[in-house]
PDB file of N, CA and C in Angstrom:
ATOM      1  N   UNK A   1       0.150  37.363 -38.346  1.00  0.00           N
ATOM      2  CA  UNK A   1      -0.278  36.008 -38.611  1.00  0.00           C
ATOM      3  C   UNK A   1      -1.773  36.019 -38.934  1.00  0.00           C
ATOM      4  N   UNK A   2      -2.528  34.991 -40.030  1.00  0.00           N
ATOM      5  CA  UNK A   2      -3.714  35.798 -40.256  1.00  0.00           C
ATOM      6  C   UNK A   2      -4.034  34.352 -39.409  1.00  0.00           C
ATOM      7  N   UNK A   3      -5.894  34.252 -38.967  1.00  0.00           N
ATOM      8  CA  UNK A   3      -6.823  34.225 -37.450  1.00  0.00           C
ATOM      9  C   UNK A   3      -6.247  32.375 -38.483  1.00  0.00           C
ATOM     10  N   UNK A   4      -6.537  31.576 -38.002  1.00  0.00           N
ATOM     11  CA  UNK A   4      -7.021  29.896 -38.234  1.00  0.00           C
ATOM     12  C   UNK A   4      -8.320  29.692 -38.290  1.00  0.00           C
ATOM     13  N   UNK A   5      -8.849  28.332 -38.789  1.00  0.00           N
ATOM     14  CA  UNK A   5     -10.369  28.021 -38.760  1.00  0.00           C
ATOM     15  C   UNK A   5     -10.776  28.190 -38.138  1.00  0.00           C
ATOM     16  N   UNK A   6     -10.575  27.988 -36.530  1.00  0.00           N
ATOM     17  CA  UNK A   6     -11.168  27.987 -35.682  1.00  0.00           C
ATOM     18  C   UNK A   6     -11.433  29.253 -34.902  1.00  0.00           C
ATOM     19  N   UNK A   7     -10.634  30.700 -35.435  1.00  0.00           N
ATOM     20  CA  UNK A   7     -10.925  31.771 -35.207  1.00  0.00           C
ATOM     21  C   UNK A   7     -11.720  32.421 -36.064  1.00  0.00           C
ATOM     22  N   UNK A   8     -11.748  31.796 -37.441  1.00  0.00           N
ATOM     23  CA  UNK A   8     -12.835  32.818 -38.365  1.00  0.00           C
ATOM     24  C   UNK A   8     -13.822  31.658 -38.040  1.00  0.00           C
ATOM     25  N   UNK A   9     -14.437  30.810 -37.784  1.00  0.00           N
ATOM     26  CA  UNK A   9     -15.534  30.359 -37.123  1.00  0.00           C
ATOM     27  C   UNK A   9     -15.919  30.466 -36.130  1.00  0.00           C
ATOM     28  N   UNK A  10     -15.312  31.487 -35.246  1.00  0.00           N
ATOM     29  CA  UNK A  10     -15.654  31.812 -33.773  1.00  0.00           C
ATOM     30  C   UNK A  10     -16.133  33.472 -33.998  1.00  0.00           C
ATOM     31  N   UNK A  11     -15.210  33.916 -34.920  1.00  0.00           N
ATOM     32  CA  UNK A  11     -15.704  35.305 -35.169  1.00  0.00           C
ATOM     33  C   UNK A  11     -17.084  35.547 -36.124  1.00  0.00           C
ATOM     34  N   UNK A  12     -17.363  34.291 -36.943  1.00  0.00           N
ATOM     35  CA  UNK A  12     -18.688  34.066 -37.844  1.00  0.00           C
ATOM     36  C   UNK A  12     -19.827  34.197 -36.688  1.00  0.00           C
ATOM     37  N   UNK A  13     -19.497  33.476 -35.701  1.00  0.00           N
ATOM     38  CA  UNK A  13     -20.450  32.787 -35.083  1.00  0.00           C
ATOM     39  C   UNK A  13     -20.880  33.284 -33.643  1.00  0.00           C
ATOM     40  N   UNK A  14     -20.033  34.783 -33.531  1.00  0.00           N
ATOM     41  CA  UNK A  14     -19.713  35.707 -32.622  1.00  0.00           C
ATOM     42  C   UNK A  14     -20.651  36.792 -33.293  1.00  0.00           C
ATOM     43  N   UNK A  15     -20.567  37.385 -34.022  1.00  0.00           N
ATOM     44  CA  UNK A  15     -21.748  38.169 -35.180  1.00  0.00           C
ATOM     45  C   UNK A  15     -22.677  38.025 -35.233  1.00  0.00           C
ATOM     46  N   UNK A  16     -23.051  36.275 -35.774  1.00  0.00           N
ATOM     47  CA  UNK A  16     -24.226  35.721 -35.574  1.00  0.00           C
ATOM     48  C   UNK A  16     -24.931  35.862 -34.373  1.00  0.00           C
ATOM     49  N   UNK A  17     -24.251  35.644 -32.863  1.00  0.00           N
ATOM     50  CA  UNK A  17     -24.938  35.590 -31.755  1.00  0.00           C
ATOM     51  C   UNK A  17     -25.239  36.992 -31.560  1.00  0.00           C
ATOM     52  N   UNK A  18     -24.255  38.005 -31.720  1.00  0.00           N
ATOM     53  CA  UNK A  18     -24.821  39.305 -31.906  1.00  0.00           C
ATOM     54  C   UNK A  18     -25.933  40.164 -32.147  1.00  0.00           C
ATOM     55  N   UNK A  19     -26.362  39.294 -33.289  1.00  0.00           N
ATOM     56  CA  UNK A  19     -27.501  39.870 -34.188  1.00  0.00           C
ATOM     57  C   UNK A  19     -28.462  38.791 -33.382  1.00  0.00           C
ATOM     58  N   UNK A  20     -28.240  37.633 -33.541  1.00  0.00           N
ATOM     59  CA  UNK A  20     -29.770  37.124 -32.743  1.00  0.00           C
ATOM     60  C   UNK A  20     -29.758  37.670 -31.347  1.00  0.00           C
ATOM     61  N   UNK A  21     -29.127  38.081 -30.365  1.00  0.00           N
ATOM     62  CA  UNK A  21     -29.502  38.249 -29.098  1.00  0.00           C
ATOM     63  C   UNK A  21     -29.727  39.745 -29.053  1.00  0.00           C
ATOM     64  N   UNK A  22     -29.398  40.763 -30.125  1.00  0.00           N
ATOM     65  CA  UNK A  22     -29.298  42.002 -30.153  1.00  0.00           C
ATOM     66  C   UNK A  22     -28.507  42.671 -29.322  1.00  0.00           C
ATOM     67  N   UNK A  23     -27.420  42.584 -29.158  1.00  0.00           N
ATOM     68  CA  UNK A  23     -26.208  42.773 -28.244  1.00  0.00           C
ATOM     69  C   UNK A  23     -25.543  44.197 -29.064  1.00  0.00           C
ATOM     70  N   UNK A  24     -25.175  44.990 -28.765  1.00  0.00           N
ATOM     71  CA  UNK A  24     -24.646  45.739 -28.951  1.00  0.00           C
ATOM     72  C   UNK A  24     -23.108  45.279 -29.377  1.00  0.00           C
ATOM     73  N   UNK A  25     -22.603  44.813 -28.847  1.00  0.00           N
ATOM     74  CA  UNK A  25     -21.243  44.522 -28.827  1.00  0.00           C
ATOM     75  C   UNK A  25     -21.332  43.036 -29.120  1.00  0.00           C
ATOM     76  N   UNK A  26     -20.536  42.235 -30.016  1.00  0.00           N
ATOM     77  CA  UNK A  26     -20.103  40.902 -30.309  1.00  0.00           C
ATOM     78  C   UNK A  26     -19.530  40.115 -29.041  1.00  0.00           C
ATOM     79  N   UNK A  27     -19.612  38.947 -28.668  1.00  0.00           N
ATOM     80  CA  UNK A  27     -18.997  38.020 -28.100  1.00  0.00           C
ATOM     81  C   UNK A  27     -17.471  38.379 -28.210  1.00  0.00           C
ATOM     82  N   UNK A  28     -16.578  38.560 -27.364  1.00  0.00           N
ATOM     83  CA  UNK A  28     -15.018  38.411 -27.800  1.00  0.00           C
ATOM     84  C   UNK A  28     -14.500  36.712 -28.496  1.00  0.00           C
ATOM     85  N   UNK A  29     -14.189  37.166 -29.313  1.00  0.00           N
ATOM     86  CA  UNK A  29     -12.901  36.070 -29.856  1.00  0.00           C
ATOM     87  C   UNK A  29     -11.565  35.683 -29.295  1.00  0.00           C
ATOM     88  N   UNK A  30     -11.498  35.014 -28.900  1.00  0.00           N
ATOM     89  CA  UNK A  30      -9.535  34.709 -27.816  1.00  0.00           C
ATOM     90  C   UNK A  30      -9.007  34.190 -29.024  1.00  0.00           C
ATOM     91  N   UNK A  31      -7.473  35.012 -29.229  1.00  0.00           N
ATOM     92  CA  UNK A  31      -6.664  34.094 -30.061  1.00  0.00           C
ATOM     93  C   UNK A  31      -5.700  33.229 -29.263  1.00  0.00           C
ATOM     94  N   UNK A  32      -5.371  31.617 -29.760  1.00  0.00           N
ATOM     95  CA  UNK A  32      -5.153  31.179 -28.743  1.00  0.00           C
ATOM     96  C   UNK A  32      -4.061  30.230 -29.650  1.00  0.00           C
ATOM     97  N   UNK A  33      -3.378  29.308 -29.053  1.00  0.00           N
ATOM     98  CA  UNK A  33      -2.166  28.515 -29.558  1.00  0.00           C
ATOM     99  C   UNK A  33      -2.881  27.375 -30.371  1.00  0.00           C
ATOM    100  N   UNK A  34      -4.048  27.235 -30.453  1.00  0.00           N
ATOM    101  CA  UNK A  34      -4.994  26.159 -31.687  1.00  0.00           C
ATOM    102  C   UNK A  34      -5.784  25.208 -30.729  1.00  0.00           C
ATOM    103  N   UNK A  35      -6.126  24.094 -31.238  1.00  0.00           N
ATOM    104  CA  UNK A  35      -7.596  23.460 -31.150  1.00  0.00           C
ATOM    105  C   UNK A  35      -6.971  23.019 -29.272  1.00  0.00           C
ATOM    106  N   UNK A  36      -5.905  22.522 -29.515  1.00  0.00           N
ATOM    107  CA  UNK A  36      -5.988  21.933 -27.628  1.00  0.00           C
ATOM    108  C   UNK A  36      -5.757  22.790 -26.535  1.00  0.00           C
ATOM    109  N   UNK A  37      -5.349  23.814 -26.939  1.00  0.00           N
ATOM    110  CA  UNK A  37      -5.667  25.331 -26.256  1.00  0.00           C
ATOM    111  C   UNK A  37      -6.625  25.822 -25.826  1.00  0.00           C
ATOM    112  N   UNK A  38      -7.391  25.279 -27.208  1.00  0.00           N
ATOM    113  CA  UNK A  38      -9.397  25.891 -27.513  1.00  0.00           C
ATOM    114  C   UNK A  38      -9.843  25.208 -26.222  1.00  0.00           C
ATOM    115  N   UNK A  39      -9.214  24.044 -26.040  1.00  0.00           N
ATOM    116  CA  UNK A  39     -10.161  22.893 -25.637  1.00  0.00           C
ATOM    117  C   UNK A  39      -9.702  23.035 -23.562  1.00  0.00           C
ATOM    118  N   UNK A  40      -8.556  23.740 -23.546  1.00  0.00           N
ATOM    119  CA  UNK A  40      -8.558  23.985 -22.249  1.00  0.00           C
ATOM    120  C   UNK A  40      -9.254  24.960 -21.585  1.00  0.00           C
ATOM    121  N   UNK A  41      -9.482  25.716 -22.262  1.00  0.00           N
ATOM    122  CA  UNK A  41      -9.936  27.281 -21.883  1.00  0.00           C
ATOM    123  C   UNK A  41     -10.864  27.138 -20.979  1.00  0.00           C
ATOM    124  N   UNK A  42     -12.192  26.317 -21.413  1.00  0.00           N
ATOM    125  CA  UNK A  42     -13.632  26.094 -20.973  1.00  0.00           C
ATOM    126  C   UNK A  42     -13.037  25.528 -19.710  1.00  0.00           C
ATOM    127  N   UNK A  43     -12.504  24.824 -19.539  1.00  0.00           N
ATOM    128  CA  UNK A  43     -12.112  24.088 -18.073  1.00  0.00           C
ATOM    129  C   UNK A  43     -11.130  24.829 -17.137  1.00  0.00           C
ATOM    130  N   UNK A  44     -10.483  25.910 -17.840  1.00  0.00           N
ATOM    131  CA  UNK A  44      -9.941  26.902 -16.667  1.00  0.00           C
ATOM    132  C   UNK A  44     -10.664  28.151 -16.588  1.00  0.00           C
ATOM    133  N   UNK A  45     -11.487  27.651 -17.513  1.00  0.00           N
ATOM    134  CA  UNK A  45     -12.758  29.273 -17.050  1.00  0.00           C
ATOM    135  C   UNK A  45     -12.469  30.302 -17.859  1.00  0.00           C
ATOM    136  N   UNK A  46     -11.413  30.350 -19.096  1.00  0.00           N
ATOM    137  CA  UNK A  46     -11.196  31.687 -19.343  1.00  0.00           C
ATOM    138  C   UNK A  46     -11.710  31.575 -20.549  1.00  0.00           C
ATOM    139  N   UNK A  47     -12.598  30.717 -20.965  1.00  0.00           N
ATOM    140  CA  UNK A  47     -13.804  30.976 -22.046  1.00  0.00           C
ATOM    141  C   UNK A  47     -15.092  30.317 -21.865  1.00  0.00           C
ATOM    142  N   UNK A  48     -16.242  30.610 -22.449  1.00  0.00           N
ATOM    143  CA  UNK A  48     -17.047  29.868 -22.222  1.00  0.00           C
ATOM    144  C   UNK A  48     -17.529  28.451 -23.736  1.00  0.00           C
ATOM    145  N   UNK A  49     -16.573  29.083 -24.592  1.00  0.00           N
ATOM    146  CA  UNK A  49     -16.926  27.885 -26.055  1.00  0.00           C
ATOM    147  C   UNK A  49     -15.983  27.476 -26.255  1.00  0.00           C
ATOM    148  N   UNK A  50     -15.721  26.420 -27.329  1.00  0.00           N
ATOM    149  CA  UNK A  50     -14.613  26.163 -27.371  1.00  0.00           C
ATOM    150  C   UNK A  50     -14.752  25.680 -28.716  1.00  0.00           C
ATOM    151  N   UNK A  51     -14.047  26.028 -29.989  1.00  0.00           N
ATOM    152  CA  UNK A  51     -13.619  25.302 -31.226  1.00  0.00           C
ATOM    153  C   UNK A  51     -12.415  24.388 -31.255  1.00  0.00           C
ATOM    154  N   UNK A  52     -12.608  23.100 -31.924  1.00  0.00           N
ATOM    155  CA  UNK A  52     -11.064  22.290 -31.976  1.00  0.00           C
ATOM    156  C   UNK A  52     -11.852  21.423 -33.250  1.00  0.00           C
ATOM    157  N   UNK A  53     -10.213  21.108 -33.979  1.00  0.00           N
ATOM    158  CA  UNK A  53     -10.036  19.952 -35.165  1.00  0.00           C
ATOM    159  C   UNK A  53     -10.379  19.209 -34.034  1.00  0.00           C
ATOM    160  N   UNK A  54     -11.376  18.007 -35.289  1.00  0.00           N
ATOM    161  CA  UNK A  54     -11.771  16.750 -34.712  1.00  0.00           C
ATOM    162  C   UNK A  54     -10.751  15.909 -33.878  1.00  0.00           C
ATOM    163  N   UNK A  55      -9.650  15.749 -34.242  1.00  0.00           N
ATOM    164  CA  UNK A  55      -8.349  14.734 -33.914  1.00  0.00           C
ATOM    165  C   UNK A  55      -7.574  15.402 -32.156  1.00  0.00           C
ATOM    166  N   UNK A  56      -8.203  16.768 -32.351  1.00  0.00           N
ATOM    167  CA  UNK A  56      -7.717  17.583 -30.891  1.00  0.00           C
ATOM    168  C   UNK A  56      -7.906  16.682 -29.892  1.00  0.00           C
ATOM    169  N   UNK A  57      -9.312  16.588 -29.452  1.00  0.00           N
ATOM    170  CA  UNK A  57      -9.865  16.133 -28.143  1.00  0.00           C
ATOM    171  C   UNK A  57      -9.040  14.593 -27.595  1.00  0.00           C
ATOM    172  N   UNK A  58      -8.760  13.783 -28.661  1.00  0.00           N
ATOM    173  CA  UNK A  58      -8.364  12.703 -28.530  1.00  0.00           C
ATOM    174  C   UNK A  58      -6.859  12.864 -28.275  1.00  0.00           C
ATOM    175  N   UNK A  59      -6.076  13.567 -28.734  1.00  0.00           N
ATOM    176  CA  UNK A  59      -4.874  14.366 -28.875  1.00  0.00           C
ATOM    177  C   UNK A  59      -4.961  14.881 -27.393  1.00  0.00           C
ATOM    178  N   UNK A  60      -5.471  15.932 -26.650  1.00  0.00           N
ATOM    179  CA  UNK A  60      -5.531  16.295 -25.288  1.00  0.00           C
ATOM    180  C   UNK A  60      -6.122  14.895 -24.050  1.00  0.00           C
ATOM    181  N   UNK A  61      -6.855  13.960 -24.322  1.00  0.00           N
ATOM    182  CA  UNK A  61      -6.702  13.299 -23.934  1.00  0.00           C
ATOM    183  C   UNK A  61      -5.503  12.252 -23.616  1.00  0.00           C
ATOM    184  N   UNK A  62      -4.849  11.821 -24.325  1.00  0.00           N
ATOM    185  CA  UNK A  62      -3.875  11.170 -24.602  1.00  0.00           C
ATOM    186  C   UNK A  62      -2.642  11.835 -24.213  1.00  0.00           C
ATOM    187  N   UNK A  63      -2.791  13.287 -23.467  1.00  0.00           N
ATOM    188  CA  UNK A  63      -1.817  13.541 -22.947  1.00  0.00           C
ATOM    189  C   UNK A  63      -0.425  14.309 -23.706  1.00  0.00           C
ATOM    190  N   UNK A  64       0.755  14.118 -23.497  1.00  0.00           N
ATOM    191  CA  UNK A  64       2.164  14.979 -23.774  1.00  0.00           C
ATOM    192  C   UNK A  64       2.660  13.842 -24.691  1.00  0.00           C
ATOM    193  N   UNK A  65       3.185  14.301 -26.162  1.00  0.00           N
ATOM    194  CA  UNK A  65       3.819  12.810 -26.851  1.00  0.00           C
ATOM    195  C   UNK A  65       5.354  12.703 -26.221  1.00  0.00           C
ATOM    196  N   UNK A  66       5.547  11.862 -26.306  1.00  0.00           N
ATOM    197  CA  UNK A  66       6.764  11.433 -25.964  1.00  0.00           C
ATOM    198  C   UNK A  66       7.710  11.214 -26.815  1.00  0.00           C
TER     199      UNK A  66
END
């Protein structure tokens, strides 16, 4: 399956932090089930960023559709 937006903008931006902090090694990238996935991670701790489509947050708010 090839990465989604929100993984080739995490991996852009994983490089980037690379090179400015001079890190040897890149930030890891999590591949994950998409933006309301993204958006849990930070709150169970198993990331520290989080990418999501605009419409996500409101979407995870609002809960399970029925």
């Amino acid at each position: 399956m090839a990465p989604g937006v929100c993984s080739r903008i995490g991996g852009a931006r994983s490089e980037l932090r690379r090179e400015h902090l001079g890190l040897a090694v890149a930030p890891l990238v999590l591949t994950t089930a998409g933006s309301v996935d993204n958006l849990d991670r930070p709150a169970g701790g198993t990331a520290d960023v989080a990418f999501s489509q605009v419409d996500s947050p409101a979407e995870r708010l609002a809960g399970p559709r029925r």
